[in-house]
C-alpha atoms as a PDB file:
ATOM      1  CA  UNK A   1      32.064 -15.935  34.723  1.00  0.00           C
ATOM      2  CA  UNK A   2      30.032 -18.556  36.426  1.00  0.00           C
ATOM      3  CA  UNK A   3      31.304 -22.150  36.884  1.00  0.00           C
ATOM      4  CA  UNK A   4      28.189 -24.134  36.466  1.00  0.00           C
ATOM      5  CA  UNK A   5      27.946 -23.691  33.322  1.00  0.00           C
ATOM      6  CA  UNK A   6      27.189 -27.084  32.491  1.00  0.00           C
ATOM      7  CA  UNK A   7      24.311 -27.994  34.802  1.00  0.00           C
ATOM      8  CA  UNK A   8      21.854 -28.093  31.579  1.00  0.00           C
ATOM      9  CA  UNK A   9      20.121 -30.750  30.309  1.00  0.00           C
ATOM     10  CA  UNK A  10      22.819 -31.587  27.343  1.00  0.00           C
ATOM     11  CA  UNK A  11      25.050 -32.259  30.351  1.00  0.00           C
ATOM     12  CA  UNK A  12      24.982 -35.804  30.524  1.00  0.00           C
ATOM     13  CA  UNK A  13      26.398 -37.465  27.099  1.00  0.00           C
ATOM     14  CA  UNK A  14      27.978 -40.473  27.029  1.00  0.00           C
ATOM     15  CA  UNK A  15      29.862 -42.477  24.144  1.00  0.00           C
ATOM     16  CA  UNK A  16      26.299 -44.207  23.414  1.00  0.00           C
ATOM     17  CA  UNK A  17      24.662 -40.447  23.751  1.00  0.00           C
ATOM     18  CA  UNK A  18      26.614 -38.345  21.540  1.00  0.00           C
ATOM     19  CA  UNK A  19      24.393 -35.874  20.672  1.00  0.00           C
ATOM     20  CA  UNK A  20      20.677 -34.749  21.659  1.00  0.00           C
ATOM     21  CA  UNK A  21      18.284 -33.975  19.299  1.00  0.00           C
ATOM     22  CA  UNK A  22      15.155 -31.779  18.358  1.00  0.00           C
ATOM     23  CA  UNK A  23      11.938 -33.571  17.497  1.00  0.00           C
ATOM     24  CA  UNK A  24      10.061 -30.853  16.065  1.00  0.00           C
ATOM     25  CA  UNK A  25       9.830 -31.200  11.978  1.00  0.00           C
ATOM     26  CA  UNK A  26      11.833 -27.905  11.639  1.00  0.00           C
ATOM     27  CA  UNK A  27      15.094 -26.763  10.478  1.00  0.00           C
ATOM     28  CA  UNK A  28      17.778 -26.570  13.969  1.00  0.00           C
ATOM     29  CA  UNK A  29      21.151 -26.118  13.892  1.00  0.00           C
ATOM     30  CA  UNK A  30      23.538 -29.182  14.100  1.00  0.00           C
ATOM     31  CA  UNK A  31      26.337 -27.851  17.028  1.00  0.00           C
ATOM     32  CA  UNK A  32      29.581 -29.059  17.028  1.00  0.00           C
ATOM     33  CA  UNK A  33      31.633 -28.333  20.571  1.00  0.00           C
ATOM     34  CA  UNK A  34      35.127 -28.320  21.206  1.00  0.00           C
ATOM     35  CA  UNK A  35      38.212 -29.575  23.063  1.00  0.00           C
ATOM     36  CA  UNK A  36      37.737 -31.205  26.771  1.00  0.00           C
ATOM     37  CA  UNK A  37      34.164 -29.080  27.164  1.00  0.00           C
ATOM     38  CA  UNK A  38      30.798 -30.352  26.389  1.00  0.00           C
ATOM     39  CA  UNK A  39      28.930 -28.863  23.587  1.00  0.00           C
ATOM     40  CA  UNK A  40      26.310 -27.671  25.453  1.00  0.00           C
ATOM     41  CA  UNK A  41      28.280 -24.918  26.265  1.00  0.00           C
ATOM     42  CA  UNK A  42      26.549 -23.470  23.352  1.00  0.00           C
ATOM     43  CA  UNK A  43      22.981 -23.683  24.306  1.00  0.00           C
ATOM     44  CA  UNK A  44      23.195 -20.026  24.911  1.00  0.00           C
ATOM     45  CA  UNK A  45      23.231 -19.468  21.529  1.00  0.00           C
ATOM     46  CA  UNK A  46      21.691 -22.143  19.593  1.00  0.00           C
ATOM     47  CA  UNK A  47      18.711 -22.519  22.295  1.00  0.00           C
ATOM     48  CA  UNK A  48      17.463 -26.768  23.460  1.00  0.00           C
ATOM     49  CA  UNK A  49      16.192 -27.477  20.580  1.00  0.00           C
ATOM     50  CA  UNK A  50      19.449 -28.144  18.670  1.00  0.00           C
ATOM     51  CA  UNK A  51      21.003 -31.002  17.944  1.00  0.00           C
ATOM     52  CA  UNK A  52      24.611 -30.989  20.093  1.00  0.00           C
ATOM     53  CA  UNK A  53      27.503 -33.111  18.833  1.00  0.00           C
ATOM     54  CA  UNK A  54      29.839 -33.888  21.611  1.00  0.00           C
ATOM     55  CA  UNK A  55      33.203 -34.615  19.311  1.00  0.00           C
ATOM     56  CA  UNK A  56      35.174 -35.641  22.444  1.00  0.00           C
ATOM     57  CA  UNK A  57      33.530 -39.023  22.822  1.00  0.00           C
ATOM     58  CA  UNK A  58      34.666 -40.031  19.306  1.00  0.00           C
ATOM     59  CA  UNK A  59      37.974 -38.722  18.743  1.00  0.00           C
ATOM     60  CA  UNK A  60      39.611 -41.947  19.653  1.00  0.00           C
ATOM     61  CA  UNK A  61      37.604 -43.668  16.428  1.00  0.00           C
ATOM     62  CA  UNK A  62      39.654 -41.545  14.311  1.00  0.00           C
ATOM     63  CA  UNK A  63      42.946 -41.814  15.543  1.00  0.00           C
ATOM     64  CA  UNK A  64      44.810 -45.143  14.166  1.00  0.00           C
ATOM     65  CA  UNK A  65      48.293 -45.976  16.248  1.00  0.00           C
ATOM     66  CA  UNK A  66      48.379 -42.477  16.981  1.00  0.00           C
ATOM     67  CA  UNK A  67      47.591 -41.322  13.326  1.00  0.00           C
ATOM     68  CA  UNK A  68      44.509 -38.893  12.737  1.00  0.00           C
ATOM     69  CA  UNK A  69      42.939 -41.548   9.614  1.00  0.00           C
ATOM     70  CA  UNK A  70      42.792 -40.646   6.211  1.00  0.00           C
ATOM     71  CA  UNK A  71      38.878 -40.866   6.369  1.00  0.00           C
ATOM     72  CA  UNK A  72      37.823 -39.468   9.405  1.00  0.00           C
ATOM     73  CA  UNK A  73      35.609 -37.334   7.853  1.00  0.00           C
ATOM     74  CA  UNK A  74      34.189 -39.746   6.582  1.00  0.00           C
ATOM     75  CA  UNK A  75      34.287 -41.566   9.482  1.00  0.00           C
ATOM     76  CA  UNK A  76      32.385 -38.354  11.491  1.00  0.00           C
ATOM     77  CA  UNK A  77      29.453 -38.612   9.074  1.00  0.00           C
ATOM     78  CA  UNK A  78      28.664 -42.330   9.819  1.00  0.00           C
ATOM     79  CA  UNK A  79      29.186 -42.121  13.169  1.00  0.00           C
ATOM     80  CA  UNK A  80      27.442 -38.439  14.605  1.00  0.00           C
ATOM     81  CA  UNK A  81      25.113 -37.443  11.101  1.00  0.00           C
ATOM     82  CA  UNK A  82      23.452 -40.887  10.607  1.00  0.00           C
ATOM     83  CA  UNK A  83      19.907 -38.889  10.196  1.00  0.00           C
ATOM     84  CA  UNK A  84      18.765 -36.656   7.815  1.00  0.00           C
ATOM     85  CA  UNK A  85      21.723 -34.305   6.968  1.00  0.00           C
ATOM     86  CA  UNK A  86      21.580 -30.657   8.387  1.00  0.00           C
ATOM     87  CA  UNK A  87      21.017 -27.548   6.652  1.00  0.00           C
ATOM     88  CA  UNK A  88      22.241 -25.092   9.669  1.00  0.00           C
ATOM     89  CA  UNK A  89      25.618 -26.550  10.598  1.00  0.00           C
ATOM     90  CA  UNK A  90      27.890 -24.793  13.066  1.00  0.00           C
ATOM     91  CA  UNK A  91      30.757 -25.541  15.281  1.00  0.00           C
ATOM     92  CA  UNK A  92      33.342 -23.963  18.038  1.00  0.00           C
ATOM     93  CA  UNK A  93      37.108 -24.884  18.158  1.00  0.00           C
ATOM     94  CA  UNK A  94      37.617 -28.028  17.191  1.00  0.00           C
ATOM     95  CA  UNK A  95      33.917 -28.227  16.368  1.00  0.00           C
ATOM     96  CA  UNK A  96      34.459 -25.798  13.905  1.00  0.00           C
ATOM     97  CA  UNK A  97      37.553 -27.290  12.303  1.00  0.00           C
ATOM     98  CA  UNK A  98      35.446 -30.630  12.049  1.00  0.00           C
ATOM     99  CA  UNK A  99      32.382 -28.178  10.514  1.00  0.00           C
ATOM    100  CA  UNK A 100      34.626 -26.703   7.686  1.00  0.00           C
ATOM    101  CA  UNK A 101      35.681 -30.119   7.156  1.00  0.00           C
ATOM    102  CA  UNK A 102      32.120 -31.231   6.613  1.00  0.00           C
ATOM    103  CA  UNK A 103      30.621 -28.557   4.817  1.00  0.00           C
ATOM    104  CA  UNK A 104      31.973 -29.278   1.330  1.00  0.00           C
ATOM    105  CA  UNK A 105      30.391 -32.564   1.857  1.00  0.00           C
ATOM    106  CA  UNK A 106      27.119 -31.656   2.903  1.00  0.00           C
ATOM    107  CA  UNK A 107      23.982 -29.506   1.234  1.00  0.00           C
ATOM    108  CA  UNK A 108      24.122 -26.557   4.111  1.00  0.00           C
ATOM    109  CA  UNK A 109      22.054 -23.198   3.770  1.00  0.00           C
ATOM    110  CA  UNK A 110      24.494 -21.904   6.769  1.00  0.00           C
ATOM    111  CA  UNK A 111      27.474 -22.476   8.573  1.00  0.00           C
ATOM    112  CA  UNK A 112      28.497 -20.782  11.301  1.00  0.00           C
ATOM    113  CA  UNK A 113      32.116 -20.931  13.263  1.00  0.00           C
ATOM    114  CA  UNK A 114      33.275 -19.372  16.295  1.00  0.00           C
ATOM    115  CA  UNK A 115      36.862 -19.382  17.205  1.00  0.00           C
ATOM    116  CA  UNK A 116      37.748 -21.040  13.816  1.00  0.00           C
ATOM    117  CA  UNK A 117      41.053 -22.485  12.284  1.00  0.00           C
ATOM    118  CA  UNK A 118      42.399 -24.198   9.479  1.00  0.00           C
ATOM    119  CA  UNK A 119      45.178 -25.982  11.200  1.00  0.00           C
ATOM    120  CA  UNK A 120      45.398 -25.502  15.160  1.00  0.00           C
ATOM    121  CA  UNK A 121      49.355 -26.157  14.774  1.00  0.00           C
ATOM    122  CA  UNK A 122      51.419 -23.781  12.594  1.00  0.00           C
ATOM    123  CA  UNK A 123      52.103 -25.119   9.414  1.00  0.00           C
ATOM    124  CA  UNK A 124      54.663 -24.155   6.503  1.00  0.00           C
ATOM    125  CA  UNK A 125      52.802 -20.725   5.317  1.00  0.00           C
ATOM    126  CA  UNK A 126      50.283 -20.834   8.026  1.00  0.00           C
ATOM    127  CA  UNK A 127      51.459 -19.271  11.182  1.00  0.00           C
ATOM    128  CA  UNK A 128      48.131 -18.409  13.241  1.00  0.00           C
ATOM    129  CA  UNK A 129      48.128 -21.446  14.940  1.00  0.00           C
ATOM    130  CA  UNK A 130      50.035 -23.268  18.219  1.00  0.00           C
ATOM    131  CA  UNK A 131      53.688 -25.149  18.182  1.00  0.00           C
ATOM    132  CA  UNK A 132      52.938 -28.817  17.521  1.00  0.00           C
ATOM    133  CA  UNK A 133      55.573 -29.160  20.623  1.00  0.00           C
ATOM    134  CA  UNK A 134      53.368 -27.100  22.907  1.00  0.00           C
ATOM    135  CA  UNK A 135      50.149 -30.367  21.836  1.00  0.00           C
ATOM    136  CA  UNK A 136      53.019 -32.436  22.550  1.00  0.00           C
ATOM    137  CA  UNK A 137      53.726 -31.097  25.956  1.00  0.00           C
ATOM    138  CA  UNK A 138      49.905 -31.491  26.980  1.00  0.00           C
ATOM    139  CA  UNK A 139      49.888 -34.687  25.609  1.00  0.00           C
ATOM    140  CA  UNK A 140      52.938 -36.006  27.765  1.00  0.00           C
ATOM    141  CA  UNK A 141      51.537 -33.702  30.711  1.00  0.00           C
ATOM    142  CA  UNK A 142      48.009 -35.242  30.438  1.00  0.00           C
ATOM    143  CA  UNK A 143      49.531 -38.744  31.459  1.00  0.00           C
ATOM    144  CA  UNK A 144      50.933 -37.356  34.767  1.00  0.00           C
ATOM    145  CA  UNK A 145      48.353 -35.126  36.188  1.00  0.00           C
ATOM    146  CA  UNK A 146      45.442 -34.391  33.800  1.00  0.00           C
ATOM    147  CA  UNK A 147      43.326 -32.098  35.942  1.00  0.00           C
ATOM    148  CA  UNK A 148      46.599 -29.377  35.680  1.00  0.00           C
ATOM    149  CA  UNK A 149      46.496 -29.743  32.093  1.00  0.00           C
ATOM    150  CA  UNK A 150      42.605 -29.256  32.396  1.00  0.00           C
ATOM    151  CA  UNK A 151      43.250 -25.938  34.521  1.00  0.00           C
ATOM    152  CA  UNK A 152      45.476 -24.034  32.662  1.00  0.00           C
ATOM    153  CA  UNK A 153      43.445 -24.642  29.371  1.00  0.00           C
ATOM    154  CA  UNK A 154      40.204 -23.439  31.080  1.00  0.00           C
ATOM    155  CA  UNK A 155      42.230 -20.342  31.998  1.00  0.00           C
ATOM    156  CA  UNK A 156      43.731 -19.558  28.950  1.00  0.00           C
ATOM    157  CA  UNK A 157      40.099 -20.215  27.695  1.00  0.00           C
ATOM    158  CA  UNK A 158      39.171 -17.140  29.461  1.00  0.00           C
ATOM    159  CA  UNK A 159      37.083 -19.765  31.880  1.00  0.00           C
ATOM    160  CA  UNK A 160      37.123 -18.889  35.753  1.00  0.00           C
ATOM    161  CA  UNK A 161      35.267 -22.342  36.596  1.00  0.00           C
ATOM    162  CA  UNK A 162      35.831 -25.897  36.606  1.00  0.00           C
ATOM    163  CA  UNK A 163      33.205 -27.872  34.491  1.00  0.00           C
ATOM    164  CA  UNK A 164      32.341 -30.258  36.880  1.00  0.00           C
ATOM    165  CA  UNK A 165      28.945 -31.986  35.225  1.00  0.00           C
ATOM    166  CA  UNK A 166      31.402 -33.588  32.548  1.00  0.00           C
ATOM    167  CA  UNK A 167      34.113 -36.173  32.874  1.00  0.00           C
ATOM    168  CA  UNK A 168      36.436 -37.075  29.466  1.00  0.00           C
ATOM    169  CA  UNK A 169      38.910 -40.181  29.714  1.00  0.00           C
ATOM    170  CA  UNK A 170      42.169 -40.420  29.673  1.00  0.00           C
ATOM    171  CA  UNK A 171      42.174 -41.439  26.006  1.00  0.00           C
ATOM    172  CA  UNK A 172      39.578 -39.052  24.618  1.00  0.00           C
ATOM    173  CA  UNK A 173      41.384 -35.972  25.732  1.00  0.00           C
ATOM    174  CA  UNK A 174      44.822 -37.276  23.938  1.00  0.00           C
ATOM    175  CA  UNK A 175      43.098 -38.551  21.194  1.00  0.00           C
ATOM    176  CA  UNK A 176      41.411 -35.202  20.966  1.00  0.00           C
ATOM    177  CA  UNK A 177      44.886 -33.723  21.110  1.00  0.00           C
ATOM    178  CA  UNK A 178      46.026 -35.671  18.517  1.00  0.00           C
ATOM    179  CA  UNK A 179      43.734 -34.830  16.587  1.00  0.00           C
ATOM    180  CA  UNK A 180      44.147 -31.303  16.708  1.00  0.00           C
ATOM    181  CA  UNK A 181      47.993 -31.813  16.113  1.00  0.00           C
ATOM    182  CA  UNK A 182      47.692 -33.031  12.685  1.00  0.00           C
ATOM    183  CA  UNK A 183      44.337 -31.866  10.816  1.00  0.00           C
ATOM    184  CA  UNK A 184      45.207 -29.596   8.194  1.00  0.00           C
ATOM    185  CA  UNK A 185      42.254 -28.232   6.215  1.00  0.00           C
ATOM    186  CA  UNK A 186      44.561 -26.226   4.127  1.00  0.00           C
ATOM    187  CA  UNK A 187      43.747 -25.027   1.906  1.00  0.00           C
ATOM    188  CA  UNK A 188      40.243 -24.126   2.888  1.00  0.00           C
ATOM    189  CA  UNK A 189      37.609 -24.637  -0.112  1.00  0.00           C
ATOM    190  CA  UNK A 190      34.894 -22.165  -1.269  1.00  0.00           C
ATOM    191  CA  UNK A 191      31.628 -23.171   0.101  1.00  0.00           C
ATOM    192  CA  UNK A 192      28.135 -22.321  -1.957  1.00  0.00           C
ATOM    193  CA  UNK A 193      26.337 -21.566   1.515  1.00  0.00           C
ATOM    194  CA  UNK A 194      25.999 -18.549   3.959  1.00  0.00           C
ATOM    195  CA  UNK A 195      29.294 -18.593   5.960  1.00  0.00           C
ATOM    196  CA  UNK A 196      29.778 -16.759   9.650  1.00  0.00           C
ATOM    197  CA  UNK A 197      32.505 -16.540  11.287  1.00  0.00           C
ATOM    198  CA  UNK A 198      32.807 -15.251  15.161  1.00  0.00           C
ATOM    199  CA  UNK A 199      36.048 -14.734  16.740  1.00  0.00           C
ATOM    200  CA  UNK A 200      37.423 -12.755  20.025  1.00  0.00           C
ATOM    201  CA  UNK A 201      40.054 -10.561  19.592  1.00  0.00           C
ATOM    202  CA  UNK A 202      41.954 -11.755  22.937  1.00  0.00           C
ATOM    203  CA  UNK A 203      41.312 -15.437  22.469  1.00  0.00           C
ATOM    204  CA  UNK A 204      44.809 -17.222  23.616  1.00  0.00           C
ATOM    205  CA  UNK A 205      43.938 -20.659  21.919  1.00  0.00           C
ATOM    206  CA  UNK A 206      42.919 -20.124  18.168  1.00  0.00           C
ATOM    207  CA  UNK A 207      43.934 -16.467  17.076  1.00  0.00           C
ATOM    208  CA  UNK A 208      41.339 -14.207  15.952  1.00  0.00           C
ATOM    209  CA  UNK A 209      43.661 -14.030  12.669  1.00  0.00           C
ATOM    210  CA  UNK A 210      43.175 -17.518  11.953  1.00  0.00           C
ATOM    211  CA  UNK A 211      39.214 -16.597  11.904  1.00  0.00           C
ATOM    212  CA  UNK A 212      39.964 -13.502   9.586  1.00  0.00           C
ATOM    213  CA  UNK A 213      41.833 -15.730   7.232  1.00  0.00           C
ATOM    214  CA  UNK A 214      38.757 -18.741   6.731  1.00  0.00           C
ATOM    215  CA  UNK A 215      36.385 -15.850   6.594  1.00  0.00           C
ATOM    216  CA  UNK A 216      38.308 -13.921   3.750  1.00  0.00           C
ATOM    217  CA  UNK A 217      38.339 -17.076   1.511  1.00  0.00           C
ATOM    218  CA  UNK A 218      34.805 -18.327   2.064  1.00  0.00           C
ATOM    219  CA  UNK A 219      34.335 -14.807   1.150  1.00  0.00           C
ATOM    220  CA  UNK A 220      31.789 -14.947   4.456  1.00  0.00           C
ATOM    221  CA  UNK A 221      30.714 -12.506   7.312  1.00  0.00           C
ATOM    222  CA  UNK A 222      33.701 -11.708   9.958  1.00  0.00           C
ATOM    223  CA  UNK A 223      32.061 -10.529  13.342  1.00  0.00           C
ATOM    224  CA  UNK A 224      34.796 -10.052  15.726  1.00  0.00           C
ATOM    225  CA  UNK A 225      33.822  -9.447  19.985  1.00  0.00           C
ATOM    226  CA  UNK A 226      36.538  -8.009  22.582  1.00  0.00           C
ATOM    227  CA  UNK A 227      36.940 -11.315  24.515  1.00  0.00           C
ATOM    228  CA  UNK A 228      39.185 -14.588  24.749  1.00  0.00           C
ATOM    229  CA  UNK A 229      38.337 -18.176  23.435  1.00  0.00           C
ATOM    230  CA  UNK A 230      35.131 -18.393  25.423  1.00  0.00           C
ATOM    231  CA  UNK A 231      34.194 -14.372  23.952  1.00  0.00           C
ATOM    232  CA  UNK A 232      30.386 -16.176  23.382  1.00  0.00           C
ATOM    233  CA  UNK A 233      29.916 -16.521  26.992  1.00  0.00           C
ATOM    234  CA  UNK A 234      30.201 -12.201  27.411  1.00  0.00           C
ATOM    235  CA  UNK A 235      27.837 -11.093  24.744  1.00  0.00           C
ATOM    236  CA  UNK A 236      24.677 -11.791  24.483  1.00  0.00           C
ATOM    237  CA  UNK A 237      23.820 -10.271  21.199  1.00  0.00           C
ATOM    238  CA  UNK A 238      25.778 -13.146  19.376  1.00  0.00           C
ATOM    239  CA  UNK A 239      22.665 -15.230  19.269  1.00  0.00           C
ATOM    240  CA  UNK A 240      20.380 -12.627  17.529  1.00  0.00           C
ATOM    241  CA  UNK A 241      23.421 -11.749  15.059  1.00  0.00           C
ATOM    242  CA  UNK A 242      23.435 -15.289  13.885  1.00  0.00           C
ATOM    243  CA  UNK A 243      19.701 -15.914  13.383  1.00  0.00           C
ATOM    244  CA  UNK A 244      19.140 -12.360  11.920  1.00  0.00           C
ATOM    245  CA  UNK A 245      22.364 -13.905   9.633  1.00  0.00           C
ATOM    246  CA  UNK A 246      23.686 -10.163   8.827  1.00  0.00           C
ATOM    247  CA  UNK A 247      25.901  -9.263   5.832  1.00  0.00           C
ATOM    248  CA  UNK A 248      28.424  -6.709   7.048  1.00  0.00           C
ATOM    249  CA  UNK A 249      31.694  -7.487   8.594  1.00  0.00           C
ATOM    250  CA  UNK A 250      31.519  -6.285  12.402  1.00  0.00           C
ATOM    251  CA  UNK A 251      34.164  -5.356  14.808  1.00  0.00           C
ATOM    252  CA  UNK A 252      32.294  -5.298  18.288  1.00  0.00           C
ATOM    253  CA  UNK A 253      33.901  -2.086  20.450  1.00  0.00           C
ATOM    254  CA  UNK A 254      34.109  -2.564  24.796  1.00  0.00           C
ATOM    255  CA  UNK A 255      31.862  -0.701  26.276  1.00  0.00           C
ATOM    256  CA  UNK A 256      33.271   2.696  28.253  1.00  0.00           C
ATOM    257  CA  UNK A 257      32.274   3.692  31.096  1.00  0.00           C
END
């Protein structure tokens, strides 16, 4: 897998440009990235002319004395959907916690989720998530030598490179952290909307059975790829699967040769 992955044009964000958008009077998905990458990871798949919500640069607004805040969904909408709301919403990772969060509140034709999750942490009759202690330990790890931390979560990502076009502080990344040690969407509520849900089988940081389980009760389309948390980055077929929007659960085989 190549490492400059993030040489794009959506490569450049900062906390006053949190997201690019489309200007063409069209329906485009609304693209919601995860932890400690940029979103335009996802370009791949939901083309330039998305708009592409980088969540990192505002975690720290919704953490309170080390507390994820009771509104902070609210507190996503007025700060990253002041425009017209989206109809195509989708999200990866944490983007796709923070898209199931959203979607009850918003009037979406379709969602889409890759790699998605209740609760990252395990929680009392939830147990496809990580140990809160092992968020701790990156938390406490990230204020001693961050680009470690970095490493081994790009590897366990299933990511051979180093995204070098992208810098997160200090305070984003724990915040981010923090965040993902405490949201609890559980438990998930029925959306009235076309629901997708990608996953790879092999992925070390969100279990694919975590995606089974939010698929199975938004009663939605389960579309599983051999592959770790990154699986979107080896198959190149996800992008027509979503726009064609397909209404069969899939189980993508390796290829043999």
């Amino acid at each position: 897998m190549p490492g400059t992955l993030f040489d794009g044009k959506h490569s450049t964000m900062t906390v006053e440009n949190i997201h690019t958008r489309e200007t063409e009077n069209k329906k485009c998905w609304t693209v919601l990235g995860g932890w400690a990458f940029p979103p335009s990871i996802l370009s791949g798949i939901f083309g330039e002319k998305a708009t592409y919500i980088d969540l990192n640069l505002i975690m720290p607004d919704l953490i309170a004395g080390n507390t994820l805040k009771q509104d902070w969904i609210e507190q996503i909408r007025s700060l990253v959907l002041t425009e017209k709301p989206p109809s195509l919403l989708a999200g990866w990772s944490t983007g796709a916690i923070v898209a199931l969060a959203l979607a009850p509140h918003l009037k979406i034709d379709t969602l889409v989720l890759l790699s998605a999750t209740p609760s990252f942490c395990r929680r009392e009759g939830f147990r496809f998530g990580a140990r809160p202690s092992v968020v701790q330990s990156m938390i406490e790890a990230l204020s001693v030598s961050p680009q470690a931390v970095l490493q081994r979560f790009y590897e366990q990502c299933g990511f051979s490179g180093t995204p070098h076009a992208h810098t997160y502080s200090y305070q984003q990344l724990v915040s981010g952290l923090q965040f993902l040690e405490q949201v609890n969407l559980l438990p998930v509520q029925k959306l009235d909307c076309m629901v997708q849900v990608f996953h790879g089988r092999e992925d070390k940081i969100i279990p694919v059975e975590a995606g089974r389980q939010v698929c199975a009760t938004l009663e939605g389309v389960m579309v599983e790829y051999p592959g770790s948390h990154l699986f979107f980055l080896e198959h190149d077929k996800i992008r027509d699967r979503i726009h064609s929007g397909g209404c069969h659960n899939i189980s993508i085989e390796p290829h043999r040769f």
